[in-house]
Structure formats: structure tokens, C-alpha cells
Protein backbone atom coordinates (compact mmCIF):
# COMPACT_ATOMS: atom_id res chain seq x y z
CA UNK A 1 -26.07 -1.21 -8.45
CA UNK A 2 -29.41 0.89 -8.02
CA UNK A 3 -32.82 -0.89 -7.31
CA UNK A 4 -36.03 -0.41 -7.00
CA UNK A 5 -38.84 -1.50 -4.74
CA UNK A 6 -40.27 -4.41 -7.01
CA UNK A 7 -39.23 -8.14 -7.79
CA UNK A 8 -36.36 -8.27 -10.12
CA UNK A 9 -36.92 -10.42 -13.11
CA UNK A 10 -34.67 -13.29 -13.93
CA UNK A 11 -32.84 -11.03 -16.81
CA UNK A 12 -32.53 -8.27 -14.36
CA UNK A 13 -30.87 -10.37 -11.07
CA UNK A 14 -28.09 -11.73 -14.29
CA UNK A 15 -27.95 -8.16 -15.12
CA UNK A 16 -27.16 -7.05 -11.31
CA UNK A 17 -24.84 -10.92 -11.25
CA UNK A 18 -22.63 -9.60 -14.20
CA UNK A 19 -22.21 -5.80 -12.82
CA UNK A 20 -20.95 -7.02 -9.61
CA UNK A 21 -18.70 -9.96 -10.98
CA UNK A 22 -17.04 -7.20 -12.90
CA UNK A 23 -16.17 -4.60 -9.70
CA UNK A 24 -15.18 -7.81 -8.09
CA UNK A 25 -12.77 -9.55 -10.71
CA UNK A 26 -11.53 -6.02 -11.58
CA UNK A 27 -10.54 -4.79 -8.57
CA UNK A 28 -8.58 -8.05 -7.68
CA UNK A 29 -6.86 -8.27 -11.43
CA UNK A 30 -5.48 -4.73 -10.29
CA UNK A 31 -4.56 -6.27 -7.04
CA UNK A 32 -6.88 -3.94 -4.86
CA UNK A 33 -7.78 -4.96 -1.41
CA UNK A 34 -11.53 -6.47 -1.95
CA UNK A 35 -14.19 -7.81 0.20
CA UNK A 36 -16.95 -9.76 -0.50
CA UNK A 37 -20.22 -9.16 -3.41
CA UNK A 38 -23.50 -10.28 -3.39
CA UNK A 39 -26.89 -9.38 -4.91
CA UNK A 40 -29.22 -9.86 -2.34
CA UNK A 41 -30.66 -6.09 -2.04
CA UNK A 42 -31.21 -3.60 0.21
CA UNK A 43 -34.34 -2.35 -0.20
CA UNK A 44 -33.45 0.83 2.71
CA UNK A 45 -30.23 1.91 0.58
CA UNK A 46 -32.26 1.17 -2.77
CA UNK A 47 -29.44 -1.17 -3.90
CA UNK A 48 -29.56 -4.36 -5.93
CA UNK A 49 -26.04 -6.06 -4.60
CA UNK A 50 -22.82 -4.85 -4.47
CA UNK A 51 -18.67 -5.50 -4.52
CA UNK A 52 -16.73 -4.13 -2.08
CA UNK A 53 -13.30 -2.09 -3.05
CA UNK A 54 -11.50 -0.01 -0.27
CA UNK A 55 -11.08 3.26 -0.09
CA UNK A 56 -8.07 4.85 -2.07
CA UNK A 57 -6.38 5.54 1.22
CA UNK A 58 -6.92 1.77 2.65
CA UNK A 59 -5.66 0.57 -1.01
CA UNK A 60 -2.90 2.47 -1.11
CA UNK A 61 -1.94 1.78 2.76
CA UNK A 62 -2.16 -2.12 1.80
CA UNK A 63 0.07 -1.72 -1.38
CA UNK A 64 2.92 0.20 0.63
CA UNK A 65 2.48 -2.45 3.58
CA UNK A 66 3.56 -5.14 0.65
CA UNK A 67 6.22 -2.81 -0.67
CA UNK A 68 4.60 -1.57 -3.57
CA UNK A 69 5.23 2.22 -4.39
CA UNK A 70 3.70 4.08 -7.01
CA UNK A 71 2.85 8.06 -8.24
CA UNK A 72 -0.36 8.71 -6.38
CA UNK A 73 -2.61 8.53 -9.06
CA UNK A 74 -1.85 5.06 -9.71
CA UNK A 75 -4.10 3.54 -6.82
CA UNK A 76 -7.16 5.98 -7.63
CA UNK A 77 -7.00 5.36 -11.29
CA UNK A 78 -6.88 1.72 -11.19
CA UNK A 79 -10.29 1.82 -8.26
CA UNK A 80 -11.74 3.92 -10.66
CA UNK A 81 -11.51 1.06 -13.21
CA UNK A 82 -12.88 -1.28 -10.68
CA UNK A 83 -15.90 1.10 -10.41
CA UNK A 84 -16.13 1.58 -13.92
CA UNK A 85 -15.99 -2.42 -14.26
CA UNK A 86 -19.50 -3.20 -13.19
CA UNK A 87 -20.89 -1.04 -16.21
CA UNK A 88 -18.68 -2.38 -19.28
CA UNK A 89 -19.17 -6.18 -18.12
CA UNK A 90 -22.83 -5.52 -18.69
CA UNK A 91 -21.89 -3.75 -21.95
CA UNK A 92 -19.61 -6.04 -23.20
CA UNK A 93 -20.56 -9.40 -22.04
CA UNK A 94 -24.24 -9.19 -21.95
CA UNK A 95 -24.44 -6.52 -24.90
CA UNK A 96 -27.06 -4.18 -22.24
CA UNK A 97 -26.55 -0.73 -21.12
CA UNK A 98 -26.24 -0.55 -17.69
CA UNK A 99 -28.88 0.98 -15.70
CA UNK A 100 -27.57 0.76 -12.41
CA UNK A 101 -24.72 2.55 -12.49
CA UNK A 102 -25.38 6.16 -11.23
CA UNK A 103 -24.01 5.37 -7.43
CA UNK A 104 -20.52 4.35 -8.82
CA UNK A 105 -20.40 7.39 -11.15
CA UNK A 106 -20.90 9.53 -8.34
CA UNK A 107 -18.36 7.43 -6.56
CA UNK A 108 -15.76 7.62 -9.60
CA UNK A 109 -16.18 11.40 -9.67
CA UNK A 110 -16.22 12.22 -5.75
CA UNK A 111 -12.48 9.66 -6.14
CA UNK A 112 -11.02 11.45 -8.89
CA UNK A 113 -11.88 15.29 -7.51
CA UNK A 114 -9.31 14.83 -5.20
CA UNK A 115 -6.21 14.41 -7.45
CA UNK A 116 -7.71 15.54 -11.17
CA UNK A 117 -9.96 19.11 -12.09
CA UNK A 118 -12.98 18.54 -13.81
CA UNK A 119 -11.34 19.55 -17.66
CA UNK A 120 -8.54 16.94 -16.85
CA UNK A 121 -11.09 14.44 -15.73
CA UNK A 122 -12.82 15.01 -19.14
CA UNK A 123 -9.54 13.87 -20.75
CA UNK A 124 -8.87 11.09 -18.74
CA UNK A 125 -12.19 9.27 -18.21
CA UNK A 126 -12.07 8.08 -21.99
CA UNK A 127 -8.86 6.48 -21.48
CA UNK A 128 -10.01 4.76 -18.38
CA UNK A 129 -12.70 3.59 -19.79
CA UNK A 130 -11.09 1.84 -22.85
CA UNK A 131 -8.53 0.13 -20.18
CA UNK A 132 -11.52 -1.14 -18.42
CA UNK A 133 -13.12 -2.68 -21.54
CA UNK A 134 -9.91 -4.21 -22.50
CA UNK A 135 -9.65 -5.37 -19.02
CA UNK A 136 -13.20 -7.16 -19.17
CA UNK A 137 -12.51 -8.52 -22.51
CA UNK A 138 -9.41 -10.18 -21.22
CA UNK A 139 -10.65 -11.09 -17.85
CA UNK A 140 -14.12 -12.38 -19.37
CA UNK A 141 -13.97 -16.06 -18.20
CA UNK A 142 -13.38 -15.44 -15.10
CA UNK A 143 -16.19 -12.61 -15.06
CA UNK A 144 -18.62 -15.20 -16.26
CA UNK A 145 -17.95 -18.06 -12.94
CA UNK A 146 -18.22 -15.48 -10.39
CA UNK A 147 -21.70 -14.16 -12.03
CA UNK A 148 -22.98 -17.70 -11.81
CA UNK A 149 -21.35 -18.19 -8.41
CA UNK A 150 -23.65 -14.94 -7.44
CA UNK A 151 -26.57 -16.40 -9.22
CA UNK A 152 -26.36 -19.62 -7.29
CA UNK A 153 -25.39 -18.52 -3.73
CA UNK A 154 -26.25 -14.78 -3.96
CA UNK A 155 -23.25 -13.73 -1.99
CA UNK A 156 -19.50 -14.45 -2.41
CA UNK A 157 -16.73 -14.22 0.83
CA UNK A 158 -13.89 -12.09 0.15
CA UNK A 159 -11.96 -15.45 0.42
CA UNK A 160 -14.06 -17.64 -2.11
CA UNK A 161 -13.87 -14.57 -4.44
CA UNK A 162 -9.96 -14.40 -4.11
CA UNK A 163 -9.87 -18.10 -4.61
CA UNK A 164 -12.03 -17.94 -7.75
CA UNK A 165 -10.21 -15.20 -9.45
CA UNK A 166 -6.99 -16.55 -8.84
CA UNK A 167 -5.59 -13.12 -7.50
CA UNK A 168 -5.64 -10.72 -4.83
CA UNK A 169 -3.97 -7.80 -3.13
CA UNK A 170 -2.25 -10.45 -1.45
CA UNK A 171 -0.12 -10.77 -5.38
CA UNK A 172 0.96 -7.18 -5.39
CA UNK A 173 4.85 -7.51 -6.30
CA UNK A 174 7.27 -5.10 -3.99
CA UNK A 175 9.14 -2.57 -6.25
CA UNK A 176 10.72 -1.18 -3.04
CA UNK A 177 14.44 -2.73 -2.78
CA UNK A 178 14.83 -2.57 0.75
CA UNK A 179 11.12 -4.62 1.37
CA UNK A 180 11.40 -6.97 -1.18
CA UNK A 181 14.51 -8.30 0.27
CA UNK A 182 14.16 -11.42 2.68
CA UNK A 183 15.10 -11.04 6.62
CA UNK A 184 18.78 -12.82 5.71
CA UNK A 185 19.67 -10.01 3.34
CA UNK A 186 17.93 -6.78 4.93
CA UNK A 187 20.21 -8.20 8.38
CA UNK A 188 23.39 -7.89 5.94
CA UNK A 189 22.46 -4.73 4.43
CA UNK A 190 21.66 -3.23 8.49
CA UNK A 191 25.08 -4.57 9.46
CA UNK A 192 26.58 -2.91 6.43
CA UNK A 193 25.38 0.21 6.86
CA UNK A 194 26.23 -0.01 10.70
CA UNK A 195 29.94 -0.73 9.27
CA UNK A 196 29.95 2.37 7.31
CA UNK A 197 28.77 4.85 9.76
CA UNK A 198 30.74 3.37 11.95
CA UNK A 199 34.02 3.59 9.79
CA UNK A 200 32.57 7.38 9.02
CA UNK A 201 32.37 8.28 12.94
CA UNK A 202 35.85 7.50 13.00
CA UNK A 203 37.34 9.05 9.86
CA UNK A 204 38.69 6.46 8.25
């Protein structure tokens, strides 16, 4: 979230509490790797806090690792919701219009140039947006602690803000066969597969 070079107000540090709560609760619903929020500023980047979400390649490197394959779309769509999160929490759940939000548009667009042209992106960003409402709606509760969490402590760990939410990357669910198996049954499958080329070298 943008900032400038003045005292914030109580209503506008709740304002800056609720955007970031949103990237962060988002991006961990959608189990994306996330690291930690806060909304102490920075006053040389001109920023009131932020959430940290990896980068599409990172997020998609961490869902294979766990055995989770999907079209390639799916991991930039899903961080563009987690961008788009910070904006419809303070829409939704405080009933403002966010005024901080030009750094993750940019952000959203510079993601989505690199699999989408601009006409499709004018087709899809409605869609994503409506998922992302529905997604704060849903997720509201939990939206709510971590903004008071930020307005008590200012920052969150990556770790208390796992534990809070109650998800993570670390609950992405394998849809690869072969990984999702445990050691026990990917040494039977080896040794079967040894057996049949094996068998096949020989002819039989």
C-alpha cells in the first residue's frame, strides 16, 4: 500500500491493517508460499506496510516440490487474487475505496502480461475480481484477527501468520500419483517397473 510523507490517522493505519490482512489471508487460502506483513512504513519506498507473496516462478516451484501440478495459469491467476485481495477487503469489510492500491495494479498487470494480451486481460480481470470478493467474504473472520494482530504488533512472522490463518503452502494437496505416494509404495512401484524392463530386455 502507497503512503505519503505525513502521520497516518487512526482510520487510515486500520485502512493500511485491513489491505494487508487481505494479501496475507488470501494468498495462504490459495496455498501460496507467503512471508510475513506489517504496516510499519517506509517512508524511502513511499509505502504504508506490506504482505509478502512470491513470485509466480517461486510459487509455482514450491507447488511442484509438494506434487501439485497445474495449467500454468493457475499459479498466476490465483497471486493475482492475492494482489487483488488487499483492495476488496477494504471494499468489502470496511465499505472504503482503496487508495493505496496503484503498486499492486501495476504488479497484477506486469504478472498477467506474461501469459494473457491486454484484450484477454480485459475479459478476465472481472472474473478475478468477483473470485476475490467471494474469497474475502468467505474468509472475512479470519481477515478481521490478522488486521488487529497488525494493529497491535505492527508486523506479523510468516510463521504467526500461517498459524493464524490456519493454512499455508505447506497444505497444498499432491495431484501427482507418483509424489503423493509414501516411500513404502513408490519402492514397490521402482521394483515393479525394474521387473518389467527387466522381463522386456529378455523377451519374455
Amino acid at each position: 500500500m502507497r503512503l505519503g510523507k505525513r502521520r497516518r490517522t487512526r482510520s487510515e493505519l486500520r485502512q493500511t491493517a485491513y489491505h494487508e490482512a487481505g494479501h496475507a489471508v488470501i494468498g495462504r487460502v490459495l496455498t501460496l508460499p507467503c512471508g510475513p506483513a506489517t504496516i510499519k512504513p517506509s517512508y524511502e519506498e513511499m509505502r504504508a506496510g506490506y504482505s509478502i507473496t512470491f513470485d509466480p516462478y517461486a510459487c509455482e516451484a514450491e507447488w511442484q516440490k509438494r506434487g501439485k501440478y497445474r495449467v500454468r495459469d493457475a499459479v498466476w491467476h490465483a497471486r493475482a487474487i492475492a494482489y487483488m485481495a488487499g483492495a476488496e477487503s477494504e471494499r468489502e469489510l470496511l465499505g472504503q475505496e482503496a487508495t493505496g492500491d496503484a503498486k499492486d495494479k501495476v504488479e497484477i498487470a506486469r504478472m498477467l502480461s506474461e501469459i494473457i494480451s491486454e484484450d484477454q486481460w480485459k475479459r478476465v480481470e472481472p472474473r478475478l475480481r468477483a473470485m476475490t470478493r467471494m474469497l474475502v467474504r468467505r474468509h472475512k473472520a479470519k481477515i478481521v484477527r490478522v488486521a488487529k494482530a497488525l494493529l497491535s504488533k505492527r508486523t506479523l512472522s510468516r510463521r504467526q501468520l500461517d498459524n493464524m490463518v490456519g493454512r499455508s503452502v505447506a497444505d497444498v494437496k499432491p495431484n501427482s500419483p507418483v509424489i503423493a505416494m509414501n516411500e513404502s509404495e513408490r519402492k514397490a512401484l521402482r521394483a515393479a517397473l525394474d521387473k518389467l524392463a527387466e522381463r522386456s530386455a529378455r523377451g519374455t
